[in-house]
Protein backbone atom coordinates (compact mmCIF):
# COMPACT_ATOMS: atom_id res chain seq x y z
CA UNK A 1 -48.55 -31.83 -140.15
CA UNK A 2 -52.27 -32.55 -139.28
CA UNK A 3 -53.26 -33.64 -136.16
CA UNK A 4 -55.39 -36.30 -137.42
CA UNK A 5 -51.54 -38.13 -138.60
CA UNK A 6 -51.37 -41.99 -137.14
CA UNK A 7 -47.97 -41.42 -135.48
CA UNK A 8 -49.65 -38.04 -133.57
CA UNK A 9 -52.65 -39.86 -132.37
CA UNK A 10 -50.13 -43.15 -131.08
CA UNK A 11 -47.84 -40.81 -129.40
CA UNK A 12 -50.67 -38.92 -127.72
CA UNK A 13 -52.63 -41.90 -126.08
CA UNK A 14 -49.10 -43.32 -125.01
CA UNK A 15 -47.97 -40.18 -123.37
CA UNK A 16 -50.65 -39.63 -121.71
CA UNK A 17 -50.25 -41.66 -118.83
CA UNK A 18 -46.49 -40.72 -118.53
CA UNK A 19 -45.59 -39.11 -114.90
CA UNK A 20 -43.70 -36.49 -116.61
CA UNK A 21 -45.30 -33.48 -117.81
CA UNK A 22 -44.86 -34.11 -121.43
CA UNK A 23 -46.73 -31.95 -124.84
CA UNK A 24 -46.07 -32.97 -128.60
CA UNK A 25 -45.25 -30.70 -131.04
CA UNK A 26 -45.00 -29.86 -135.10
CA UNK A 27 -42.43 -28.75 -136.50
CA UNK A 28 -43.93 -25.27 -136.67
CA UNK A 29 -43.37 -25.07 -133.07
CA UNK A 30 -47.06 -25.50 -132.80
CA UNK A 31 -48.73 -27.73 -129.62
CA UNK A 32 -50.56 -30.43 -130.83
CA UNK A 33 -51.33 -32.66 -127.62
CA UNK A 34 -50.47 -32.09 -123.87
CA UNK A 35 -50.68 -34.94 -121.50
CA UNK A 36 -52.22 -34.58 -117.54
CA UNK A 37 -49.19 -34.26 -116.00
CA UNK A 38 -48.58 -31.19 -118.35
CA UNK A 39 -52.07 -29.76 -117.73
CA UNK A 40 -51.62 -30.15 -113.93
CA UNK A 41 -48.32 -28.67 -113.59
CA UNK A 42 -48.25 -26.11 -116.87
CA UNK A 43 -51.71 -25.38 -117.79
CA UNK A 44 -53.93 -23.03 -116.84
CA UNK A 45 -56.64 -24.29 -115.01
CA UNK A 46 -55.69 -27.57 -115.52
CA UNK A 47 -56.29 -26.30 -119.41
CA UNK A 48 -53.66 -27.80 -122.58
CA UNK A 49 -52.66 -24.92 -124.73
CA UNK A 50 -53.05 -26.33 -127.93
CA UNK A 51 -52.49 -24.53 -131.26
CA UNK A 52 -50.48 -22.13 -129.42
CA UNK A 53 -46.51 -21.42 -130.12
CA UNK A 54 -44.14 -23.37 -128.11
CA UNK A 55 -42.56 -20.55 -126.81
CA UNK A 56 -45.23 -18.40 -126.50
CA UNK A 57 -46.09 -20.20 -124.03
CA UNK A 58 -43.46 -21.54 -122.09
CA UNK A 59 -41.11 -18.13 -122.15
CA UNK A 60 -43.73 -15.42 -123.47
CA UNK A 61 -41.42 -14.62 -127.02
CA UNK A 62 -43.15 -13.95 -130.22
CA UNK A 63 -40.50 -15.75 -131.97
CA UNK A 64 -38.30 -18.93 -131.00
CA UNK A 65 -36.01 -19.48 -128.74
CA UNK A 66 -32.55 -19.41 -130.66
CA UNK A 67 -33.91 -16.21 -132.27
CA UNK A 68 -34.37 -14.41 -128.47
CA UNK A 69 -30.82 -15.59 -127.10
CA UNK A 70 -31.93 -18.83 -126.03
CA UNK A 71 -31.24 -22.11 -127.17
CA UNK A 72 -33.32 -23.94 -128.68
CA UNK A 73 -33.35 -27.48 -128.63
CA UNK A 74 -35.91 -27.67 -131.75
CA UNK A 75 -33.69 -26.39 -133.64
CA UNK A 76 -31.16 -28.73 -132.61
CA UNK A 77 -33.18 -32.11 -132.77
CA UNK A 78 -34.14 -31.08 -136.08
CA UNK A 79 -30.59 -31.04 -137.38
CA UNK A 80 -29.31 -34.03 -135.19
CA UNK A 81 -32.36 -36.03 -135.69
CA UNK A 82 -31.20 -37.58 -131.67
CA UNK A 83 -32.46 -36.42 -128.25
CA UNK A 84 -31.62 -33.02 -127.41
CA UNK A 85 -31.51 -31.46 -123.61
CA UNK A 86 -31.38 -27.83 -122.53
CA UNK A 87 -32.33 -26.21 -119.33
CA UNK A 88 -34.40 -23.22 -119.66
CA UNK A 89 -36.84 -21.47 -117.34
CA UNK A 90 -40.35 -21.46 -117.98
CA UNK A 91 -43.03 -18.96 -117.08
CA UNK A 92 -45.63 -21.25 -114.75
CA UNK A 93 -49.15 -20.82 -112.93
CA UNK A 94 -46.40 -20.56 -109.97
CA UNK A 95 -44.58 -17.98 -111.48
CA UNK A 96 -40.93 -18.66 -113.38
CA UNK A 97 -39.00 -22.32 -112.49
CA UNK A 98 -36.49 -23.66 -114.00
CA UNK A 99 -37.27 -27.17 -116.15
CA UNK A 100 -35.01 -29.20 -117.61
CA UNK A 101 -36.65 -29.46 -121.13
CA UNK A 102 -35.88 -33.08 -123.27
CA UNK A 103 -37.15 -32.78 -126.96
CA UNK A 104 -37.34 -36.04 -129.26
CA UNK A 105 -38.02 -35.85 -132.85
CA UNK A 106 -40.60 -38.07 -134.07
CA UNK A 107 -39.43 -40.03 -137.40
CA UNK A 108 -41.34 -41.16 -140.18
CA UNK A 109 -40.65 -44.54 -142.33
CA UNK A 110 -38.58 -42.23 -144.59
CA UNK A 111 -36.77 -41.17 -141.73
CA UNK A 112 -38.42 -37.42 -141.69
CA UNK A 113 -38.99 -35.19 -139.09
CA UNK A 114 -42.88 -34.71 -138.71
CA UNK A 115 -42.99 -33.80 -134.48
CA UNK A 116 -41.09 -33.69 -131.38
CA UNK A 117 -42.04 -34.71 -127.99
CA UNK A 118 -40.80 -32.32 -125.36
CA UNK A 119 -40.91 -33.70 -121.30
CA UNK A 120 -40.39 -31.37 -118.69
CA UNK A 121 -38.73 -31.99 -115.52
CA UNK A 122 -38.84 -28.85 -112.79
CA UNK A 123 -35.94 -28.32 -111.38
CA UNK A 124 -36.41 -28.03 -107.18
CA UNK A 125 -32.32 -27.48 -106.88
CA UNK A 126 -32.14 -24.28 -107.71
CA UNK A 127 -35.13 -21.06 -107.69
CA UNK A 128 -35.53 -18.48 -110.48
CA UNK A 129 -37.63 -16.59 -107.75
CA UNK A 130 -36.84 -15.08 -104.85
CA UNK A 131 -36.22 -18.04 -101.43
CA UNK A 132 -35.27 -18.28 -98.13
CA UNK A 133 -33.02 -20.81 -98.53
CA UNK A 134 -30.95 -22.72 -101.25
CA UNK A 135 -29.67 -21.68 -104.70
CA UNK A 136 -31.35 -18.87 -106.58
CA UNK A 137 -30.30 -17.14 -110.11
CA UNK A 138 -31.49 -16.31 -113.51
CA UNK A 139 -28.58 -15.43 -115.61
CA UNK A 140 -27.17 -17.48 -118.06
CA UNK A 141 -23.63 -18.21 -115.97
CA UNK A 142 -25.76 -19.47 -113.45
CA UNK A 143 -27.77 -21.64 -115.53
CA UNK A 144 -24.62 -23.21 -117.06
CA UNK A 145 -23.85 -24.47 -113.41
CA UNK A 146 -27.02 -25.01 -112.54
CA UNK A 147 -27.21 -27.43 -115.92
CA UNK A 148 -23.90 -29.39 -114.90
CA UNK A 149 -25.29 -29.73 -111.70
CA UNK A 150 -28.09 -31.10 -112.69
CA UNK A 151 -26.62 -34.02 -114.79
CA UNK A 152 -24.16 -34.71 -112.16
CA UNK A 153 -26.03 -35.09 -109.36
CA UNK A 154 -27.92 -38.09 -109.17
CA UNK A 155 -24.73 -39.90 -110.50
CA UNK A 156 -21.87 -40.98 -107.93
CA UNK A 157 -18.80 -39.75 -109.79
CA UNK A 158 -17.43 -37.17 -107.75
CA UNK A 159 -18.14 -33.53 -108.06
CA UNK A 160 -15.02 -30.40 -108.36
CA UNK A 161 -16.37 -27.20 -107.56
CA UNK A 162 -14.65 -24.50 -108.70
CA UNK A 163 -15.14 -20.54 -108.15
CA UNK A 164 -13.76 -17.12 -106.11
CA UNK A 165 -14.10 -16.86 -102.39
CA UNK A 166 -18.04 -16.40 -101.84
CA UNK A 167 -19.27 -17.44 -104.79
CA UNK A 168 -21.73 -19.93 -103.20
CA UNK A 169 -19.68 -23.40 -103.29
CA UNK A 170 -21.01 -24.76 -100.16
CA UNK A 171 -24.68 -24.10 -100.94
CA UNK A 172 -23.55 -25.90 -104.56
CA UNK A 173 -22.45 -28.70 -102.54
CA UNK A 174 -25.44 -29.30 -100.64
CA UNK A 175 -27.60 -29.13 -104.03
CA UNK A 176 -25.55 -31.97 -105.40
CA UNK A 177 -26.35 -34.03 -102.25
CA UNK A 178 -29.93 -33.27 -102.08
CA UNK A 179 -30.22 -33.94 -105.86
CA UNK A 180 -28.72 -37.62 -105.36
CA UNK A 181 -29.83 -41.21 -103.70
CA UNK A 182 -27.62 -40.09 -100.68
CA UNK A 183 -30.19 -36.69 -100.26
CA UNK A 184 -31.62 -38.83 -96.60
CA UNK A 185 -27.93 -39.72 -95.68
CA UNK A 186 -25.53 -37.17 -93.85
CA UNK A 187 -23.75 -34.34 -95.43
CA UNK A 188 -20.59 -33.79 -93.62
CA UNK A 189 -18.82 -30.44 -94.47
CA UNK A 190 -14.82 -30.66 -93.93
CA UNK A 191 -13.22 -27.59 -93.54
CA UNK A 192 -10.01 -28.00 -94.73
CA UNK A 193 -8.39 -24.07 -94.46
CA UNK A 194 -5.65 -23.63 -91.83
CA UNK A 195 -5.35 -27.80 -90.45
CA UNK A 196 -2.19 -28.52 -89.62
CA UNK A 197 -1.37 -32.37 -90.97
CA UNK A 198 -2.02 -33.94 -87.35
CA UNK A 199 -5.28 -32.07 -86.84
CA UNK A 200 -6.56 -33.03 -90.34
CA UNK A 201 -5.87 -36.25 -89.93
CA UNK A 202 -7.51 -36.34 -86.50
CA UNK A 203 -10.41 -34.47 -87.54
CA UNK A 204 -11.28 -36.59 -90.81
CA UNK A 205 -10.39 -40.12 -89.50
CA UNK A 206 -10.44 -39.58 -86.05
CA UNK A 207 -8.40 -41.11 -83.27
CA UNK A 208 -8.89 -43.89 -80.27
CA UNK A 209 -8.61 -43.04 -76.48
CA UNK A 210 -5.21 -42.71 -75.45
CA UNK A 211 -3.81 -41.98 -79.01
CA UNK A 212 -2.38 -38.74 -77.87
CA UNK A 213 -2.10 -35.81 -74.75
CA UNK A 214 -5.77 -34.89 -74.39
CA UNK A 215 -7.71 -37.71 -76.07
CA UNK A 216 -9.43 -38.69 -73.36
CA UNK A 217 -11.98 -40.52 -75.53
CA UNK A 218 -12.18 -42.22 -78.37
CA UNK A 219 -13.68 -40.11 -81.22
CA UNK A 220 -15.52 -40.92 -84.44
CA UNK A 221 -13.84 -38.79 -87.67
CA UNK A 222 -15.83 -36.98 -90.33
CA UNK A 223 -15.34 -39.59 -92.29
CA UNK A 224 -16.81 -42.11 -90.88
CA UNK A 225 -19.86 -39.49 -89.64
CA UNK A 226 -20.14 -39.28 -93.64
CA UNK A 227 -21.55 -43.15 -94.09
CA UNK A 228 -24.61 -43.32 -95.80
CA UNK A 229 -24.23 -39.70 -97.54
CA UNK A 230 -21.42 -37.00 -98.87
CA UNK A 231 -18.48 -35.91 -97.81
CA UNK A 232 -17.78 -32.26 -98.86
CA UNK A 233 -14.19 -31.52 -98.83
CA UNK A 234 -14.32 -27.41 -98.41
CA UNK A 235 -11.52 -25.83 -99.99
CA UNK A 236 -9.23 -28.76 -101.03
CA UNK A 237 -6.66 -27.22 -101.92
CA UNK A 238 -5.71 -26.49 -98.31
CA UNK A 239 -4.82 -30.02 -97.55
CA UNK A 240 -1.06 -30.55 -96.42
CA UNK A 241 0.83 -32.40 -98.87
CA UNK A 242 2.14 -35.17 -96.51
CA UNK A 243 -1.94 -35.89 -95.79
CA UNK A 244 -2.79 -35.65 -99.22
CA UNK A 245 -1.36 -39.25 -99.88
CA UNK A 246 -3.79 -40.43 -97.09
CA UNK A 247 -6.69 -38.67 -98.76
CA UNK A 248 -6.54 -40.44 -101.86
CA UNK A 249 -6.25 -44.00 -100.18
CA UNK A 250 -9.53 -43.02 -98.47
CA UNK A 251 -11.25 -41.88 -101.75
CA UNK A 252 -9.66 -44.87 -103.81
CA UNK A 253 -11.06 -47.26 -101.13
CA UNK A 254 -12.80 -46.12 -98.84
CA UNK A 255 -11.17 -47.43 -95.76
CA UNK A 256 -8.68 -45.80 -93.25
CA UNK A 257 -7.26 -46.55 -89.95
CA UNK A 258 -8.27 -44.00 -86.85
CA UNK A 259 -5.41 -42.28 -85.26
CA UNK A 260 -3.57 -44.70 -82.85
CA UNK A 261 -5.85 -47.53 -83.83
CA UNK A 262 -4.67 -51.04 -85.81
CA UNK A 263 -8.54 -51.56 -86.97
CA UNK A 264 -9.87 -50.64 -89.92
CA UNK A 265 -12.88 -48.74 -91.01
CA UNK A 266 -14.62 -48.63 -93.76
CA UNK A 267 -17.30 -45.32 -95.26
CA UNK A 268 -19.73 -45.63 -98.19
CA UNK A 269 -19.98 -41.78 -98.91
CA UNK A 270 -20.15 -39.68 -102.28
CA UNK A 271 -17.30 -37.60 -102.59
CA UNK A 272 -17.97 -33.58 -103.58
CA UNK A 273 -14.72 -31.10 -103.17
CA UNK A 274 -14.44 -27.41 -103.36
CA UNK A 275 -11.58 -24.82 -104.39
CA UNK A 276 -10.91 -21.59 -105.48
CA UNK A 277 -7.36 -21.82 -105.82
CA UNK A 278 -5.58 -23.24 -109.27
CA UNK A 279 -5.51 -27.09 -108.68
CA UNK A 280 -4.20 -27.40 -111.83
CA UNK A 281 -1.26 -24.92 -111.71
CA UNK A 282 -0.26 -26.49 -108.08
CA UNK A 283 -0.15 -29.43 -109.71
CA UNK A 284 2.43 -28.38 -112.33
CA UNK A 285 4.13 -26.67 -109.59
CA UNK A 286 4.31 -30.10 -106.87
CA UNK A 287 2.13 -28.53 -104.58
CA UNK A 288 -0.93 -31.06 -105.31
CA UNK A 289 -0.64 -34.28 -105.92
CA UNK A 290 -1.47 -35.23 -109.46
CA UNK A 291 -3.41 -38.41 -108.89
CA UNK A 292 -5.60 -36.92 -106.52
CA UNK A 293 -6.21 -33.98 -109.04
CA UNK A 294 -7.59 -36.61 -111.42
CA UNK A 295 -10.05 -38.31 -108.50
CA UNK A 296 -11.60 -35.75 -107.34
CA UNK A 297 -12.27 -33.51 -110.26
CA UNK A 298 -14.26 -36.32 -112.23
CA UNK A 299 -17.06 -33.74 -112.89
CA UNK A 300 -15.48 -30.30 -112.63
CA UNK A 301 -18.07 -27.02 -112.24
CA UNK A 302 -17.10 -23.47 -112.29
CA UNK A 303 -19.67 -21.38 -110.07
CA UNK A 304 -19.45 -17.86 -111.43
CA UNK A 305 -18.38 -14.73 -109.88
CA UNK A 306 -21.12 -11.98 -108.79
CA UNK A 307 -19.53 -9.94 -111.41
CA UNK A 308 -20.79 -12.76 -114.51
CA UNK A 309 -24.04 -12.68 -113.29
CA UNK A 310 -24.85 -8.93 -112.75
CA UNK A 311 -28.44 -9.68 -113.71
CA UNK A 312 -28.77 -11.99 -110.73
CA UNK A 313 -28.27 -9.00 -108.31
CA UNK A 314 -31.99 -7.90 -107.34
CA UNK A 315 -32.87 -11.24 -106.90
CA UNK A 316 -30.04 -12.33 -104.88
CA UNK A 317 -30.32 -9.38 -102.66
CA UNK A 318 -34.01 -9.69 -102.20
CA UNK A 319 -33.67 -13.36 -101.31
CA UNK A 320 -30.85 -12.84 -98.87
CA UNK A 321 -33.04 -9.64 -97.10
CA UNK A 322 -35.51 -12.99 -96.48
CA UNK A 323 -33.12 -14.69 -94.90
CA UNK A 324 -31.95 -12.38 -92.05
CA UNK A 325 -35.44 -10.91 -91.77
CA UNK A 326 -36.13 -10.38 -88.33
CA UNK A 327 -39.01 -12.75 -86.79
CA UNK A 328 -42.59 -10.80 -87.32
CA UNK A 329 -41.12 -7.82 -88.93
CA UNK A 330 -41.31 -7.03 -92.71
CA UNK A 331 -38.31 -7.79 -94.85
CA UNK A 332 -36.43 -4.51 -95.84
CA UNK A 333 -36.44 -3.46 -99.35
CA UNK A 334 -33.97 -2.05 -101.38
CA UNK A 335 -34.86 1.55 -103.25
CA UNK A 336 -34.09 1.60 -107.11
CA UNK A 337 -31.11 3.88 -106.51
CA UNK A 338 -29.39 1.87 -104.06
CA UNK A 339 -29.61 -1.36 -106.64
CA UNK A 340 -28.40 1.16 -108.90
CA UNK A 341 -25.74 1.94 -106.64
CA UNK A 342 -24.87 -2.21 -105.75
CA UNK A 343 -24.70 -2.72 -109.58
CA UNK A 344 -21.71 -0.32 -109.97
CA UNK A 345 -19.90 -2.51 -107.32
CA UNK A 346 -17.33 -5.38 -108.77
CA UNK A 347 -17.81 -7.51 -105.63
CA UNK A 348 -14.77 -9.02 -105.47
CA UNK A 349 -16.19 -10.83 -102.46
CA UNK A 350 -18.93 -11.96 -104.43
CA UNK A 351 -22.30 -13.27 -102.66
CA UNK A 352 -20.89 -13.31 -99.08
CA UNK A 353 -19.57 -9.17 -99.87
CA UNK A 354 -23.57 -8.81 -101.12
CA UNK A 355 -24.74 -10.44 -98.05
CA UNK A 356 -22.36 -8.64 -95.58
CA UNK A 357 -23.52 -5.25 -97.46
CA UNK A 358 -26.98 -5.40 -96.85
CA UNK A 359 -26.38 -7.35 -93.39
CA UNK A 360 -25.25 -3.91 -91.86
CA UNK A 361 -27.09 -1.63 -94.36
CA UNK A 362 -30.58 -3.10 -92.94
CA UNK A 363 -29.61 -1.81 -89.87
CA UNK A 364 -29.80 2.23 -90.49
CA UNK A 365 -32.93 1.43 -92.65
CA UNK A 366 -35.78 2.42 -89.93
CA UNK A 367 -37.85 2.15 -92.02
CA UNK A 368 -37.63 -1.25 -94.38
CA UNK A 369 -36.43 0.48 -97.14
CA UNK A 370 -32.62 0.85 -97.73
CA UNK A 371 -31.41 4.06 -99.24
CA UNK A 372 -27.83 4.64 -101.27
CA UNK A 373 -26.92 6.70 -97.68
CA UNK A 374 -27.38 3.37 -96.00
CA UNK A 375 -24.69 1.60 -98.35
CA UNK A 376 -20.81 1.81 -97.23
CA UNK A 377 -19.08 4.64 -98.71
CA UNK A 378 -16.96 2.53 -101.10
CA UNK A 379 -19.94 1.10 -102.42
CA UNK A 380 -20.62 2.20 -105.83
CA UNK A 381 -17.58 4.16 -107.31
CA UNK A 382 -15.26 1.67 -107.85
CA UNK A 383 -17.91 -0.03 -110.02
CA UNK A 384 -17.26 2.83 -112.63
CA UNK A 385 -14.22 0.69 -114.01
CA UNK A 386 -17.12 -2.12 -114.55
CA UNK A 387 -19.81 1.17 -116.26
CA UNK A 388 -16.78 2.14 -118.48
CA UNK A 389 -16.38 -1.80 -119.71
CA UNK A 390 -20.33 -2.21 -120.16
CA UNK A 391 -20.25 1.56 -122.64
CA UNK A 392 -17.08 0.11 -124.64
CA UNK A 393 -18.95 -3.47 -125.31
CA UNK A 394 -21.94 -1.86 -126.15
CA UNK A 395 -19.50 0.70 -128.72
CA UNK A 396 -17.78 -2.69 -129.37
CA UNK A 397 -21.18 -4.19 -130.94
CA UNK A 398 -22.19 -1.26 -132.16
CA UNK A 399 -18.88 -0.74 -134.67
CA UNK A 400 -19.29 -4.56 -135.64
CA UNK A 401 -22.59 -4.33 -136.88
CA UNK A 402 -21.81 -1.57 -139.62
CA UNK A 403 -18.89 -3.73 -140.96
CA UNK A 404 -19.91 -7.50 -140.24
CA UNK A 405 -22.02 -9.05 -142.70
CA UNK A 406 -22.71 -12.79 -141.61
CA UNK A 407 -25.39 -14.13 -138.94
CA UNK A 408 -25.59 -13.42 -135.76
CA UNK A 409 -24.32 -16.67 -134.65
CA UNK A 410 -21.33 -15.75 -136.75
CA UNK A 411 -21.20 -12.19 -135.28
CA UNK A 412 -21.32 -13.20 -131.94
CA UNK A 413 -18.54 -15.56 -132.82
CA UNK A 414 -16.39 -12.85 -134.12
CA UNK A 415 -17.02 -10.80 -130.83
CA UNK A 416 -16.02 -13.99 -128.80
CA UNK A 417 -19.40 -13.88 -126.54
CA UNK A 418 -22.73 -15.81 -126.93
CA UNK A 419 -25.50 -15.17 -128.82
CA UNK A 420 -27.86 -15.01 -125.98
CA UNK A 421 -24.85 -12.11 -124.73
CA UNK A 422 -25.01 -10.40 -128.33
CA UNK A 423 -28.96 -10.48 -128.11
CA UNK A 424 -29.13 -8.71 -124.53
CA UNK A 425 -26.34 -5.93 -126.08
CA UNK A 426 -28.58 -5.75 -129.26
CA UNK A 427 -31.41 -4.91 -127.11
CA UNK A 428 -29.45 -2.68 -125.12
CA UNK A 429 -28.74 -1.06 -128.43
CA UNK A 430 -32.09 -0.25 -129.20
CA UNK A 431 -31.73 -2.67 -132.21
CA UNK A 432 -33.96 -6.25 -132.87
């Protein structure tokens, strides 16, 4: 496709003044035109990298993406002819980000394919580098989250978070509300583990002076406190089922009556919940009420474990050594055998175990730099259960490839994994 084509030059005086970084593209993956939002935020020196590969570029591969274990959304807009979206993260002047990447093919008057337009939108929820603060993670169970969080965040439909102990669902929660309208509004955490049913209900829609022995004064609920903004509902499956009925009412409308009051109050807030028990299987068993199942989990996300996002580990551990770095002294460092060491660990507590670990390990580290003799005893050996798994998947591969004979999508298929899985056990392999 020359450059020189009508459509190409249209698109590329149009886009131009478009706020989002935006390039166009053949369909050889090649860039033909990059607007100055692009060249501020992509280029080099405010420079367009024209003529060069796509993904060259963006993720440093000599091929494309669906051929490295990513997906591709080229390759998808191609077939589907519609809009695709894929979040990916992209090697920047600032080092690697995660953008959420929107490709549009470009239709002739015979209804062919001759370019795409790709806009990029970074991604400030969530680091692929190392922070002090917020969500951080690379691996591709991460970036599924990350992706649903994403798309439901700016929305108001409420928000199910779903994961093990640890695993992060209260710094999930806060991305959602910082992502939305409601991100200069209030977000009220309640905690809903060990209420009994008259303390909930105190605590969430609080109570007037007088209602009971000891309120002395009248007292505003979280509730109410959550006007404006979200209410996060921490570990909802807690909630007594005599309150639960209550809970819904105040979702449904929400309006509720304080504690020994006849007025009633009314809360604008965005609803997010959290759990990492079986809502689903309490249901079946009466424990959970089944309507309020269905209005709280309108946009269900499962946060991985630790364990599904192994990769994640060095940069977990070196943003959380940021975060309880001692004012004006040097954040400690983890050796390569005590990462080593951490990575044969199954973490059944997941982030918070990581965080613990290193809390205390820091400690006997004089010297910044954390040793495997600084690490808990127990730390490392009962990985070897998780060593043992990674050998047989690898053997598991390995056995497939000498009697499989369809694609790799269709291999990876077969093994019940995903390509981008099959490609990192390929490469562990030794094989392309």
């Amino acid at each position: 496709m020359p450059q020189t084509h009508p459509i190409i030059l249209a698109l590329v005086s149009y886009l131009e003044h478009d706020a989002l970084p935006t390039i166009v593209l053949d369909t050889h993956y090649n860039i033909l035109a990059a607007n100055a939002a692009y060249r501020r935020q992509f280029g080099q020196q405010d420079q367009a990298p024209l003529g060069e590969k796509c993904h060259k570029v963006s993720h440093h591969y000599a091929v494309p993406c669906d051929q490295a274990g990513e997906h591709c959304p080229m390759r998808k807009a191609w077939e589907s002819k519609v809009p695709e979206r894929v979040l990916h993260i992209h090697h920047t002047p600032r080092g690697p980000e995660h953008v959420d990447v929107e490709l549009r093919p470009i239709l002739d008057e015979q209804g062919c394919v001759v370019a795409f337009v790709e806009r990029l939108t970074t991604i400030t929820l969530a680091s692929a580098q190392p922070q002090e603060q917020g969500l951080v993670g690379r691996a591709p169970a991460f970036k599924a989250a990350l992706a649903s969080l994403q798309r439901a965040a700016p929305a108001q439909i409420p928000v199910l978070l779903q994961g093990e102990s640890g695993s992060g669902k209260e710094l999930f929660a806060r991305a959602v509300h910082m992502g939305s309208p409601r991100a200069n509004g209030p977000l009220v955490v309640v905690d809903c583990t060990g209420l009994s049913e008259s303390l909930f209900e105190s605590e969430l829609f609080g109570y007037e002076k007088g209602a009971f022995t000891g309120a002395n004064q009248r007292k505003i609920g979280l509730a109410e406190a959550a006007h404006g903004g979200t209410l996060f509902l921490d570990e909802i499956g807690e909630v007594p089922l005599a309150m639960q009925v209550k809970l819904l009412r105040l979702i449904e409308s929400g309006s509720f009556r304080p504690v020994g009051s006849l007025r009633t109050v009314h809360s604008d807030f965005r609803l997010v919940s959290a759990t990492h028990k079986p809502l689903k299987q309490m249901v079946e068993q009466g424990s959970f009420r089944e309507d309020l199942y269905y209005r709280i989990s309108g946009f269900p996300i499962r946060l991985p474990a630790l364990r599904e996002r192994v990769e994640d580990l060095p940069l977990l551990a070196q943003s959380l050594l940021q975060r309880m770095s001692m004012t004006g002294k040097p954040t400690p460092r983890l050796s390569d055998d005590a990462l080593q060491q951490l990575g044969l660990h199954p973490f059944p507590g997941n982030i918070r175990e990581l965080r613990n670990i290193l809390e205390r390990a820091r400690l006997f580290a004089d010297d910044g730099l954390i040793r495997p003799e600084h690490l808990q005893a127990d730390i490392g050996p009962a990985g070897a259960a998780v060593t043992g798994d990674r050998r047989n998947n690898l053997g598991e591969v390995a056995q497939a490839l000498e009697q499989f004979k369809g694609s790799r999508s269709e291999l990876a298929s077969h093994l019940g994994i995903s390509e981008r899985t099959l490609y990192r056990r390929l490469k562990a392999l030794g094989l392309n």
